[in-house]
N, C-alpha and C. Protein backbone atom coordinates (compact mmCIF):
# COMPACT_ATOMS: atom_id res chain seq x y z
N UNK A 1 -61.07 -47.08 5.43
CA UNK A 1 -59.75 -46.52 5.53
C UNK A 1 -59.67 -45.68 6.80
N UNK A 2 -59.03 -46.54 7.55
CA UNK A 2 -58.40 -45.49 9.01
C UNK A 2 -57.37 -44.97 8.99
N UNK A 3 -57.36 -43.89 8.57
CA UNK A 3 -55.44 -43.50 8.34
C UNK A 3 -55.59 -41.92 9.24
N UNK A 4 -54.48 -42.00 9.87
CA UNK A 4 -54.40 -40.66 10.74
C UNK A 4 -52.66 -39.81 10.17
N UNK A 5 -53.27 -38.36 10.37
CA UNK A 5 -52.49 -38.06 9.52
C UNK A 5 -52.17 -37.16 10.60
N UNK A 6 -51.15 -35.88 10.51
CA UNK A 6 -50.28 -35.45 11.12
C UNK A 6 -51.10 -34.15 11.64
N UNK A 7 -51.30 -33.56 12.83
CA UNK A 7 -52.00 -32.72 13.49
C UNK A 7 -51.45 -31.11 12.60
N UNK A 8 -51.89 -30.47 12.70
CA UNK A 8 -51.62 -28.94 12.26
C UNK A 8 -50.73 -28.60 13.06
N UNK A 9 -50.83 -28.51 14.08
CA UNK A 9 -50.37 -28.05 15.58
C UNK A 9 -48.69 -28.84 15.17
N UNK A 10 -48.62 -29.70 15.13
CA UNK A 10 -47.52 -30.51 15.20
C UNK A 10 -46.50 -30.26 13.94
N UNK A 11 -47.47 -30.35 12.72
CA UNK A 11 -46.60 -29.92 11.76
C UNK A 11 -45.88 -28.15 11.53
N UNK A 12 -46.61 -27.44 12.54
CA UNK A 12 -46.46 -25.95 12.18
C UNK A 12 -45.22 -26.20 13.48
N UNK A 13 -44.90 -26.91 14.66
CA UNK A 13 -43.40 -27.15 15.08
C UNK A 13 -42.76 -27.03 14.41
N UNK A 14 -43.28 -27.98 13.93
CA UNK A 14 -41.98 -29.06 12.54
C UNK A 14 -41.25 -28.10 11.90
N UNK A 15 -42.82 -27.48 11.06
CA UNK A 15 -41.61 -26.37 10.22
C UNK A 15 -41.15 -25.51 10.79
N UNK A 16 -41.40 -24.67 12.16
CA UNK A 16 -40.76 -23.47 13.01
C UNK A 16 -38.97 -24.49 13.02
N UNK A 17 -39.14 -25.88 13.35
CA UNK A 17 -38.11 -26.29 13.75
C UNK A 17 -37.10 -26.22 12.85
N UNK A 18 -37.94 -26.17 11.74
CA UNK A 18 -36.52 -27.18 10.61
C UNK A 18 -35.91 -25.43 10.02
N UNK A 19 -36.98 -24.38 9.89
CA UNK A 19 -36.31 -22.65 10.03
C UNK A 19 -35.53 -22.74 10.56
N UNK A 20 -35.87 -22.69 11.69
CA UNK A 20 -34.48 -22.16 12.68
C UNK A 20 -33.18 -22.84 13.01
N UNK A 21 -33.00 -24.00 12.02
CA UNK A 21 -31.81 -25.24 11.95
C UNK A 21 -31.24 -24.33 11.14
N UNK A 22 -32.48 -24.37 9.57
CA UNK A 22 -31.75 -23.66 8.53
C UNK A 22 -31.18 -22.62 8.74
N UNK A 23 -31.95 -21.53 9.27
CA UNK A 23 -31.26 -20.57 9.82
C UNK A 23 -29.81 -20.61 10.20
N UNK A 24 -29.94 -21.08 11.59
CA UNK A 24 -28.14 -21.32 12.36
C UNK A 24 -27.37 -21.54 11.30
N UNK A 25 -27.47 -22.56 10.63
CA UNK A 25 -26.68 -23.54 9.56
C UNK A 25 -26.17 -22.20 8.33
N UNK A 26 -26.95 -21.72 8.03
CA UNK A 26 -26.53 -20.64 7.24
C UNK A 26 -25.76 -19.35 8.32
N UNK A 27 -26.25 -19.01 8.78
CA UNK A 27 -25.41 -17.73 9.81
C UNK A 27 -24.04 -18.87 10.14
N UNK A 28 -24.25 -19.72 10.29
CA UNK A 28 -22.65 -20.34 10.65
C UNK A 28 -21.54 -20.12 9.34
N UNK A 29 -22.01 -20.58 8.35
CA UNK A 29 -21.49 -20.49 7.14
C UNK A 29 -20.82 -19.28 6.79
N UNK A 30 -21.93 -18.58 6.70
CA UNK A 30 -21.94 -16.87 6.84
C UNK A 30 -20.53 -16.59 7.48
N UNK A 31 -21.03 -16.13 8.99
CA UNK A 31 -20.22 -16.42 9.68
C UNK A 31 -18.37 -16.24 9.69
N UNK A 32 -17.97 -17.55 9.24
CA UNK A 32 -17.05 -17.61 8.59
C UNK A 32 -15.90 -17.05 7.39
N UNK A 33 -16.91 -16.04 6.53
CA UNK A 33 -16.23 -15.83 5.62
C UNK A 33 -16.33 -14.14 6.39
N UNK A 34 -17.30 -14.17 6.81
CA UNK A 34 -17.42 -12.67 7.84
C UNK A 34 -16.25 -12.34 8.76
N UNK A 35 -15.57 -13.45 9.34
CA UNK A 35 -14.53 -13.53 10.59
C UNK A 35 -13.59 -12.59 9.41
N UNK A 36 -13.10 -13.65 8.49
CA UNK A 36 -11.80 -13.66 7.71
C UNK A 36 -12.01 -12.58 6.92
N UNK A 37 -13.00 -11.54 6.16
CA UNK A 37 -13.13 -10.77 5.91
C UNK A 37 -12.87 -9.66 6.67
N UNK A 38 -13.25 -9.40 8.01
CA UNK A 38 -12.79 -8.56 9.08
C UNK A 38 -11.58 -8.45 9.78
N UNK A 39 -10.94 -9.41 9.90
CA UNK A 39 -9.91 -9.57 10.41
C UNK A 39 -8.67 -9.38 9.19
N UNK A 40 -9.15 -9.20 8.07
CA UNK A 40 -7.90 -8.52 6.85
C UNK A 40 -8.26 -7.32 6.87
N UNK A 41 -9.81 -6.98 6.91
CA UNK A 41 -9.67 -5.29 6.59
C UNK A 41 -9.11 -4.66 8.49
N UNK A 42 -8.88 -5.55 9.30
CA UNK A 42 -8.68 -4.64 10.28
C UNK A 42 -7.27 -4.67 10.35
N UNK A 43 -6.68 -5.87 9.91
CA UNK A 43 -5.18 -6.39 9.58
C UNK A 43 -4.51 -4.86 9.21
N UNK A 44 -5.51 -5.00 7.91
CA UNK A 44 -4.75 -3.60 6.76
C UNK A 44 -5.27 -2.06 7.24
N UNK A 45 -6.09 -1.75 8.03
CA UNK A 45 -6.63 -0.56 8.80
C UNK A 45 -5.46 -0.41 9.27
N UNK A 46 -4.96 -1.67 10.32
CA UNK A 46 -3.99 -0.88 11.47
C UNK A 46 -2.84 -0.81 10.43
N UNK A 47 -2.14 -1.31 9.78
CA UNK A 47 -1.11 -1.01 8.55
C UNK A 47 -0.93 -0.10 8.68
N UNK A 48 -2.06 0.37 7.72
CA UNK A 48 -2.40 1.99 6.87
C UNK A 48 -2.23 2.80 8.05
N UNK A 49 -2.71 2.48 9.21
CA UNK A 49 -2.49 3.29 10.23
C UNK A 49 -1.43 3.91 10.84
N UNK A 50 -0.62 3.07 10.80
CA UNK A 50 0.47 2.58 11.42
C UNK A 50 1.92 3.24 10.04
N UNK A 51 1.39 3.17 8.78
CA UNK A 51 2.38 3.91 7.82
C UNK A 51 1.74 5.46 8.03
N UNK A 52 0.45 5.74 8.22
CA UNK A 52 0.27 7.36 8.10
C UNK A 52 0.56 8.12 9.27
N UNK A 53 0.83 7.07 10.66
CA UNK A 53 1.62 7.98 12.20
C UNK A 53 3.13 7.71 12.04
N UNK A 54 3.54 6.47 11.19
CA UNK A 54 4.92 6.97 11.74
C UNK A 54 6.03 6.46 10.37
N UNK A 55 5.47 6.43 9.34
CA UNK A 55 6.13 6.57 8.23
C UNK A 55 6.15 8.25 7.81
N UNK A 56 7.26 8.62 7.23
CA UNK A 56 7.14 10.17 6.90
C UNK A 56 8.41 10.45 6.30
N UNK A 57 8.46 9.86 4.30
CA UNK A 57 9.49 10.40 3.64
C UNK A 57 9.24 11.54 3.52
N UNK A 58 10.56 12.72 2.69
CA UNK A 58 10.89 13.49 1.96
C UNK A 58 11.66 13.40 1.18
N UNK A 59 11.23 13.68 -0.44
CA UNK A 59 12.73 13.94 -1.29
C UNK A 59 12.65 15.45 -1.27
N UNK A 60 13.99 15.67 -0.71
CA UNK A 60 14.87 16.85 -0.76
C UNK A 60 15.16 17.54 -1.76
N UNK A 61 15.86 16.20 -2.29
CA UNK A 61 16.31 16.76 -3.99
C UNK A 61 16.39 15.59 -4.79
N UNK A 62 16.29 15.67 -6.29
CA UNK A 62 16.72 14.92 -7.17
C UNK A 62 17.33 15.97 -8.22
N UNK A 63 18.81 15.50 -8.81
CA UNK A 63 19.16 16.12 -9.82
C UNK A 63 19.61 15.01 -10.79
N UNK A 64 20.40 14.97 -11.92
CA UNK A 64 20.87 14.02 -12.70
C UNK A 64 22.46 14.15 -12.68
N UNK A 65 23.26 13.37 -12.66
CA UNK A 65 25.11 13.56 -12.77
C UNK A 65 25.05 13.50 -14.15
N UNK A 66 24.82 12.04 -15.07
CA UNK A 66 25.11 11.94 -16.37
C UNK A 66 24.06 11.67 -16.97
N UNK A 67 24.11 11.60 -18.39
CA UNK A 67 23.34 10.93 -19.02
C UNK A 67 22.46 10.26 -18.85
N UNK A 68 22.63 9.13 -17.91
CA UNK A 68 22.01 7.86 -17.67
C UNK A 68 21.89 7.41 -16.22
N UNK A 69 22.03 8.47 -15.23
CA UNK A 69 22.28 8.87 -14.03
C UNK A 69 21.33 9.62 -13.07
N UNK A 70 20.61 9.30 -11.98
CA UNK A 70 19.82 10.37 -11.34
C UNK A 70 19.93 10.31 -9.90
N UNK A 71 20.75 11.22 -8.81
CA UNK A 71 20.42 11.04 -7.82
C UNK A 71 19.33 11.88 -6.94
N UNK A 72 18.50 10.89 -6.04
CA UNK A 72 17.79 11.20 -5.78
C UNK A 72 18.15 11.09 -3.69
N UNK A 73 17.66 12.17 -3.34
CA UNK A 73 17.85 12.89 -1.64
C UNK A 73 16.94 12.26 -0.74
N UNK A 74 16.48 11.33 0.04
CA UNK A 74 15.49 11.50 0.95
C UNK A 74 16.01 11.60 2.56
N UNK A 75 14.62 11.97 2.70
CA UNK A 75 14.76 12.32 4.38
C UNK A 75 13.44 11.36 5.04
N UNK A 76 14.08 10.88 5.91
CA UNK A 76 13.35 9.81 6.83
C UNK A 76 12.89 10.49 7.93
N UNK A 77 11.99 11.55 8.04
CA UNK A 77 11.59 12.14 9.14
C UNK A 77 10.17 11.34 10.23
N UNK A 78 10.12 10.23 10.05
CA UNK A 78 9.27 8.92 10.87
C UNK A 78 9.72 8.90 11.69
N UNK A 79 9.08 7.89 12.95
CA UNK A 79 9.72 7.41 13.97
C UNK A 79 10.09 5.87 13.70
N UNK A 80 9.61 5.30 12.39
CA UNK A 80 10.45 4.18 11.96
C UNK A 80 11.20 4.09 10.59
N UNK A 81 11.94 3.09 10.92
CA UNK A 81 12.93 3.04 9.91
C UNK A 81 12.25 2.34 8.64
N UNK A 82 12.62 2.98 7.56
CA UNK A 82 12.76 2.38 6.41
C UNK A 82 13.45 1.51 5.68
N UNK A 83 12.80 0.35 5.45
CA UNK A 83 13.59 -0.62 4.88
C UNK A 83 14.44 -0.64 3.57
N UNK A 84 13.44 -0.04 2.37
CA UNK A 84 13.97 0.07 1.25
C UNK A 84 12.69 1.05 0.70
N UNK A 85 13.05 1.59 -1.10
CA UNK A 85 11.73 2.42 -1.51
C UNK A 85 11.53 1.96 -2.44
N UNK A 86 10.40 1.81 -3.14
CA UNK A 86 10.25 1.90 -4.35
C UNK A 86 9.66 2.88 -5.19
N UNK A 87 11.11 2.75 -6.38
CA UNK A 87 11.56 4.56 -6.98
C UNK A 87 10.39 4.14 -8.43
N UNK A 88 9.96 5.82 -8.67
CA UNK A 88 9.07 5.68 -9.77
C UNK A 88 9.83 6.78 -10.71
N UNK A 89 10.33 6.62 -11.77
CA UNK A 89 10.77 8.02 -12.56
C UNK A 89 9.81 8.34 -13.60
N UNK A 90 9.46 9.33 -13.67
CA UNK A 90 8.67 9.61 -15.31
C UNK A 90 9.27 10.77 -16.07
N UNK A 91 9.67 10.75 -17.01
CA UNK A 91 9.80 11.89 -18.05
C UNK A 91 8.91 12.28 -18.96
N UNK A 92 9.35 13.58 -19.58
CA UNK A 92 9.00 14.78 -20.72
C UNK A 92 7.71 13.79 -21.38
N UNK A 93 8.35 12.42 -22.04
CA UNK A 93 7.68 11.95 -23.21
C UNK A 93 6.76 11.04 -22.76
N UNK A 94 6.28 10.89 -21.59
CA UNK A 94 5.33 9.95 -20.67
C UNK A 94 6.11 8.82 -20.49
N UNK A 95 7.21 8.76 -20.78
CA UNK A 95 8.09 7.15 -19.85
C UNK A 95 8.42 7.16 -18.86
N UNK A 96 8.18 5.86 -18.24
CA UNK A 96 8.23 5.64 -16.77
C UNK A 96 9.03 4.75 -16.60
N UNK A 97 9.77 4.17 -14.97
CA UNK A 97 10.26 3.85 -15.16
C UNK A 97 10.33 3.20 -13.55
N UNK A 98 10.20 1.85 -12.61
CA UNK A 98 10.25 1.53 -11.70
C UNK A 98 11.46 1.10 -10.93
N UNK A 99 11.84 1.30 -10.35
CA UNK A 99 12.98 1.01 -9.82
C UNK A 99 13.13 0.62 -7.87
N UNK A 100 13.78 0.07 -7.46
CA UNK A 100 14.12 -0.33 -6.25
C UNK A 100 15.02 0.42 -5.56
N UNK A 101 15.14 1.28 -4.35
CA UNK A 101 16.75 1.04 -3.68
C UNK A 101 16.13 0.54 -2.54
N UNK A 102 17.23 -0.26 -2.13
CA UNK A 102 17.02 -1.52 -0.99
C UNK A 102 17.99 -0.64 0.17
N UNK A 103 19.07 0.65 0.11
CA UNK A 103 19.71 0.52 1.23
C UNK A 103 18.85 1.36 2.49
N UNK A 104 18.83 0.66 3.70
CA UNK A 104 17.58 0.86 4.88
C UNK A 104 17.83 2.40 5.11
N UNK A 105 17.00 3.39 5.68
CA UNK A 105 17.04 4.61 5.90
C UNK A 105 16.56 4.71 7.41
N UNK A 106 17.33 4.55 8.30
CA UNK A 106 17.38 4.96 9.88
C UNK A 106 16.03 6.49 9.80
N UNK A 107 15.57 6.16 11.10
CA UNK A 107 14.83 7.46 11.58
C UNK A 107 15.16 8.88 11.54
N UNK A 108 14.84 9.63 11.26
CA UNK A 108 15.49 11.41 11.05
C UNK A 108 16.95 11.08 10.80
N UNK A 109 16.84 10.43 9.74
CA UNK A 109 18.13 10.52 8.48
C UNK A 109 18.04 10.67 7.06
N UNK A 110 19.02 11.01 6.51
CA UNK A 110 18.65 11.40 4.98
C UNK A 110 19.89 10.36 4.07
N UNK A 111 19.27 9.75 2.91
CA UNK A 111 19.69 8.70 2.53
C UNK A 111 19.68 9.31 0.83
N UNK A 112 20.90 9.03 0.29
CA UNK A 112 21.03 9.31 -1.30
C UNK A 112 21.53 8.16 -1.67
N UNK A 113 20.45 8.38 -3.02
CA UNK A 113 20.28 6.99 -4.00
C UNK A 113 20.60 7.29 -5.35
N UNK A 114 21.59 6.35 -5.91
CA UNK A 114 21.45 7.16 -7.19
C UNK A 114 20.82 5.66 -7.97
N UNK A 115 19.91 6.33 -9.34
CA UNK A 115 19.20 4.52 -9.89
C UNK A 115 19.96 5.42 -11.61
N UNK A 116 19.63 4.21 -12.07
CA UNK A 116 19.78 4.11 -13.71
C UNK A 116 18.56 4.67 -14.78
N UNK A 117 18.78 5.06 -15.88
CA UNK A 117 18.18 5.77 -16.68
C UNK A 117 18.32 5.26 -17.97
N UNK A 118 17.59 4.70 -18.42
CA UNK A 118 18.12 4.62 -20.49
C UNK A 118 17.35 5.42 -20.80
N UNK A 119 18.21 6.52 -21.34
CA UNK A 119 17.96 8.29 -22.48
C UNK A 119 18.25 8.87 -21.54
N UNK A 120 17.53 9.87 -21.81
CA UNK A 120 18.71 10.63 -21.22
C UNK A 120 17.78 11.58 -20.04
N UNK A 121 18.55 11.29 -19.18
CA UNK A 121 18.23 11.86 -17.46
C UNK A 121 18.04 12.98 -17.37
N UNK A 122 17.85 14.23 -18.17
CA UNK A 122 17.62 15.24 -18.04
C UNK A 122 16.32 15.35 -18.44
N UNK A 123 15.43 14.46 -19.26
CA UNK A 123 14.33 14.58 -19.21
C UNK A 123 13.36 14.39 -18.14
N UNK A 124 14.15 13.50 -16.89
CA UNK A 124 12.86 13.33 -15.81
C UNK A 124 12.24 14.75 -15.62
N UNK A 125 11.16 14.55 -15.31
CA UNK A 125 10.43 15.52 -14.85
C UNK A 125 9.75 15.18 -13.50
N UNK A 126 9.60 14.44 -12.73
CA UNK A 126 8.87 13.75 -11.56
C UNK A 126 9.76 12.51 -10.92
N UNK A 127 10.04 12.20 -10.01
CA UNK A 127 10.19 11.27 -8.98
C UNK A 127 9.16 10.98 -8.17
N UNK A 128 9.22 9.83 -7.85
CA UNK A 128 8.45 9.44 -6.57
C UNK A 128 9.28 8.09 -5.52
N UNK A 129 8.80 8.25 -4.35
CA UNK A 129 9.12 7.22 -3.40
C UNK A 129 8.31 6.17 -2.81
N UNK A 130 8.47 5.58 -2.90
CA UNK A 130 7.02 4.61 -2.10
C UNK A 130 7.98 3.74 -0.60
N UNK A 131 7.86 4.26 0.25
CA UNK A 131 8.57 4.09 1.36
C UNK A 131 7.89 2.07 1.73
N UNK A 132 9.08 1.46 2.13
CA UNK A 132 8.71 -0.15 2.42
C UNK A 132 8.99 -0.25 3.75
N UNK A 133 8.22 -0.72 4.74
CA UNK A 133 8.50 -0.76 6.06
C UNK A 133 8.51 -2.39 6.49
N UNK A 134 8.94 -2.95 7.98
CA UNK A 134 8.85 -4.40 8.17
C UNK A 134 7.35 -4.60 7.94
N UNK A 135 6.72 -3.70 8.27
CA UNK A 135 4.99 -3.87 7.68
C UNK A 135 4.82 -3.98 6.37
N UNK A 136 5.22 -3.67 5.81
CA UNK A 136 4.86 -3.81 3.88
C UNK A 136 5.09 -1.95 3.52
N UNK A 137 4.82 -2.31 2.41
CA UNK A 137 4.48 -0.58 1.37
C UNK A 137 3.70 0.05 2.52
N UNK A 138 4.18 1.18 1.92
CA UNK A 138 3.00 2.26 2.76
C UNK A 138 3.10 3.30 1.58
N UNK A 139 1.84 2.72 0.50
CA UNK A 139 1.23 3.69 -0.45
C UNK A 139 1.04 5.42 -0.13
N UNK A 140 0.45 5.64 1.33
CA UNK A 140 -0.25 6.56 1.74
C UNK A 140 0.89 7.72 2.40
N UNK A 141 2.47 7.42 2.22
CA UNK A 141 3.70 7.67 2.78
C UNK A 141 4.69 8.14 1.39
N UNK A 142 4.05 7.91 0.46
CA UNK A 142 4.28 8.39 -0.97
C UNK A 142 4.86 9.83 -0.44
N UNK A 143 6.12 10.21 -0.89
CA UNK A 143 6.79 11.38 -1.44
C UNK A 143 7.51 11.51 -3.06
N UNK A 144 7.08 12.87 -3.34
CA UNK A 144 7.17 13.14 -4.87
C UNK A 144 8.01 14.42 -4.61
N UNK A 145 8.68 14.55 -6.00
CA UNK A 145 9.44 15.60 -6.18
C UNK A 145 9.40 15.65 -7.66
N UNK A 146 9.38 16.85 -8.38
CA UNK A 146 9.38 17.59 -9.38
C UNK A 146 8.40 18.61 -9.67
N UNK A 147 7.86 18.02 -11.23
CA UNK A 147 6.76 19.31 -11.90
C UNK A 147 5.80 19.23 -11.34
N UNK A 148 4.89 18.46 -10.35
CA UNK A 148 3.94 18.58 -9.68
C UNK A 148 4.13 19.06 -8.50
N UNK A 149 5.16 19.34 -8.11
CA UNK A 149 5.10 20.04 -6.77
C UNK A 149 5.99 21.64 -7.05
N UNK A 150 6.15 22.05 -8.58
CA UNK A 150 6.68 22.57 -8.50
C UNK A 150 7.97 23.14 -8.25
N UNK A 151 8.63 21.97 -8.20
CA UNK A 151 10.02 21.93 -8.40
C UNK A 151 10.64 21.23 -9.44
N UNK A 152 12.07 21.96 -9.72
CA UNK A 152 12.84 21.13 -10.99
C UNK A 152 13.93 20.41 -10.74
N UNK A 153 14.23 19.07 -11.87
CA UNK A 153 15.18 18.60 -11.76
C UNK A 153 16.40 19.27 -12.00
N UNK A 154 17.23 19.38 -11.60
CA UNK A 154 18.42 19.73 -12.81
C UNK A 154 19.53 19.10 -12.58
N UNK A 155 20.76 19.41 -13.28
CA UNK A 155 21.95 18.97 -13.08
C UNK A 155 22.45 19.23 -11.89
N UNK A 156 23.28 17.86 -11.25
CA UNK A 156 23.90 18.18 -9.75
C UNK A 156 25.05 18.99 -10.15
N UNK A 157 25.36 19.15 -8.57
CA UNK A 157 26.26 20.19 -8.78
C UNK A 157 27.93 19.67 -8.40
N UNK A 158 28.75 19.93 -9.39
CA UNK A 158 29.84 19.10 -9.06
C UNK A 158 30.97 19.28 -8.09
């Protein structure tokens, strides 16, 4: 039996070679989900960024007219405009309550909204705003008004 078989030398290439394929082949893969992972959290960095320099509600005031009635005051003190907010009410008995106003709020202007209530509107105790820009929400642009900041709702004044 003459059989020649594969040198040491040659096979320890081999395998350096077929590593470092595997290698690439995986970092490429990798790679990939690495791009698209970075490029959303930097997407949403500059966002967030971008709502905490130049988004900047205030509610002024919220009082209630009727029953089933609450207007609520803001002030657009940003250097961009606001598209629309989304309104959060909570009352006395832990009910909440989500709501929309869609009309746009120009730069250093103040915009009154009045939203709807089933029971009765003198129980809110808290508002909130969640300011919507051509960028999206800007969570971090949140303005509140009531028992957590120490102020009260009450009846407007007629």
């Amino acid at each position: 039996m003459n059989r020649k078989a594969i040198s040491t030398l040659f096979s320890t290439v081999m395998v350096i070679c077929f590593l470092t394929l595997a290698t690439i082949a995986a970092v490429s893969f990798a790679g990939a989900f690495i791009d698209v992972g970075d490029k959303y959290a930097r997407e949403l960095g500059e966002k967030q960024g971008m709502c905490a320099q130049e988004v900047a509600a205030r509610i002024s005031n919220a009082c209630y007219i009727n029953q089933d009635k609450i207007r609520i005051t803001i002030e657009n003190n940003g250097m961009r405009p606001i598209d629309s907010f989304i309104m959060r009410l909570y009352s006395e008995s832990s009910n909440a309550k989500m709501d929309s106003a869609s009309e746009k709020l120009n730069q250093f202007m103040v915009g009154s909204y009045e939203l709807e209530w089933l029971g009765n509107s003198d129980e809110i105790v808290m508002v909130e705003a969640l300011p919507r820009t051509s960028g999206g929400t800007c969570p971090n642009a949140k303005a509140s008004f009531g028992s957590m900041q120490s102020s009260s709702i009450h009846q407007c004044p007629q």
